[in-house]
C-alpha atoms as a PDB file:
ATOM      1  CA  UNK A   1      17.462  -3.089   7.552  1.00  0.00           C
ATOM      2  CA  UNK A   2      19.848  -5.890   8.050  1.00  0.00           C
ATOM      3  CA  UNK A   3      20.260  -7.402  11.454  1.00  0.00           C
ATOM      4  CA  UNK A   4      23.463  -8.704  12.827  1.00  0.00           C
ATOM      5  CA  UNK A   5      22.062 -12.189  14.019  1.00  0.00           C
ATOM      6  CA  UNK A   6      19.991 -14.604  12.629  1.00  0.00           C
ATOM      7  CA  UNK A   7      17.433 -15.386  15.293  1.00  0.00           C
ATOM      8  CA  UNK A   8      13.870 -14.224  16.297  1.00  0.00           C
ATOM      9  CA  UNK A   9      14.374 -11.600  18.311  1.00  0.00           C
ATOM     10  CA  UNK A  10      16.281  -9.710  16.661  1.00  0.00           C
ATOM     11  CA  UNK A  11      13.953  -9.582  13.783  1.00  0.00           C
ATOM     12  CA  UNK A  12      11.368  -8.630  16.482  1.00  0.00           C
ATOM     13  CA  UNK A  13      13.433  -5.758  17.334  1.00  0.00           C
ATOM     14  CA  UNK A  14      13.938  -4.470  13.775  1.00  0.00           C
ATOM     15  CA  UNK A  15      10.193  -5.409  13.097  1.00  0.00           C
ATOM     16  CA  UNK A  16       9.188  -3.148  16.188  1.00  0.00           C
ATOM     17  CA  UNK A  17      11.711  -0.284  15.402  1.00  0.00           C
ATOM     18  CA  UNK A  18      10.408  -0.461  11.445  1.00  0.00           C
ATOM     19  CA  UNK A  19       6.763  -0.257  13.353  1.00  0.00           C
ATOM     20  CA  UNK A  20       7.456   2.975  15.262  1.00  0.00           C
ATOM     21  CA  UNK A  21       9.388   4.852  12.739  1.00  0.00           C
ATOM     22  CA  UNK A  22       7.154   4.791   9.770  1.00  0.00           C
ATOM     23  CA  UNK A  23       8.394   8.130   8.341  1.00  0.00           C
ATOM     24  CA  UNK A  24      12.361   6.514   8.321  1.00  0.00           C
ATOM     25  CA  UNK A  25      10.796   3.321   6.663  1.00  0.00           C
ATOM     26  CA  UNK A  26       9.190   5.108   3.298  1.00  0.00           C
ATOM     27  CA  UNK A  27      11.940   7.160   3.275  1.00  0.00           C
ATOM     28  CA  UNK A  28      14.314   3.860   2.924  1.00  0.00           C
ATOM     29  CA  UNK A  29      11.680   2.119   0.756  1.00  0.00           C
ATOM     30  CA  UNK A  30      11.562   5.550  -1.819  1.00  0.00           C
ATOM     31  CA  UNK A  31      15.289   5.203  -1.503  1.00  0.00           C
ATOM     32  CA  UNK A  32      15.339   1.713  -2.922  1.00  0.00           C
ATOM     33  CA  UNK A  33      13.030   2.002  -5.789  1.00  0.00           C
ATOM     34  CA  UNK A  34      14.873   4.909  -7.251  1.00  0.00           C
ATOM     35  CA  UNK A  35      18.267   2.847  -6.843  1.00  0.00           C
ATOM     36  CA  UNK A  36      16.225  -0.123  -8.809  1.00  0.00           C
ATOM     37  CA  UNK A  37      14.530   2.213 -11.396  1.00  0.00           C
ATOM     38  CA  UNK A  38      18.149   3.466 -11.980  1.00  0.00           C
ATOM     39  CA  UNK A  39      20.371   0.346 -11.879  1.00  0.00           C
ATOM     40  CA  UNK A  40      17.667  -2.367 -13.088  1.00  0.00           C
ATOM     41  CA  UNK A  41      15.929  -0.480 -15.704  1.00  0.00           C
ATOM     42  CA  UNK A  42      15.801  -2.354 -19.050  1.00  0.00           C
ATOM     43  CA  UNK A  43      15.227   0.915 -21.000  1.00  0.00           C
ATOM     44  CA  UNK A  44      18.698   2.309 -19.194  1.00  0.00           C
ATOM     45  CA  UNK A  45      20.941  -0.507 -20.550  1.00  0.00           C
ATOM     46  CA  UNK A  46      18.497  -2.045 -23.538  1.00  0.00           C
ATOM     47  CA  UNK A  47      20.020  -0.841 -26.178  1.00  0.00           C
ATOM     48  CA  UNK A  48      23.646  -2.025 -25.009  1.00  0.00           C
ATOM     49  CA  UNK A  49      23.088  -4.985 -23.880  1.00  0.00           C
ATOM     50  CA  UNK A  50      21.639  -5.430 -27.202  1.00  0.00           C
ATOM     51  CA  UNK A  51      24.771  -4.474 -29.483  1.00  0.00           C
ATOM     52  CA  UNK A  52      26.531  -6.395 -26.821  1.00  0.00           C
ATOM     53  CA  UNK A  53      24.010  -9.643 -27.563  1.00  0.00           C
ATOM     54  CA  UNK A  54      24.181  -8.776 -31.603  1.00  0.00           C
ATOM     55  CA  UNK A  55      28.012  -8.994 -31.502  1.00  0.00           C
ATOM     56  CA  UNK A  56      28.002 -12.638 -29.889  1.00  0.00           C
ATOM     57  CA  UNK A  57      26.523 -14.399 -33.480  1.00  0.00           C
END
């Protein structure tokens, strides 16, 4: 959740919207760990980045 202004209540209001929709919330937060275990995963890219590395010498 991002929130278009940078001031207290507005992070009050996404705090109390994240409070009362729990369900929406580990739904997002599943979301974002599969996009990390995809993307950041060392095992994914490893190997390439590797050869990539070896090739610099």
């Amino acid at each position: 959740m991002i929130s278009d202004k940078y001031d207290t209540e507005s992070y009050s209001q996404l705090m109390d919207f994240a409070s009362e929709n729990r369900a929406l919330m580990d739904e997002i937060g599943a979301a974002g760990r599969r996009l990390g275990e995809d993307q950041f995963n060392y095992k994914k890219y490893g190997n390439k980045l590797s050869d990539f590395l070896g090739k610099l010498k």
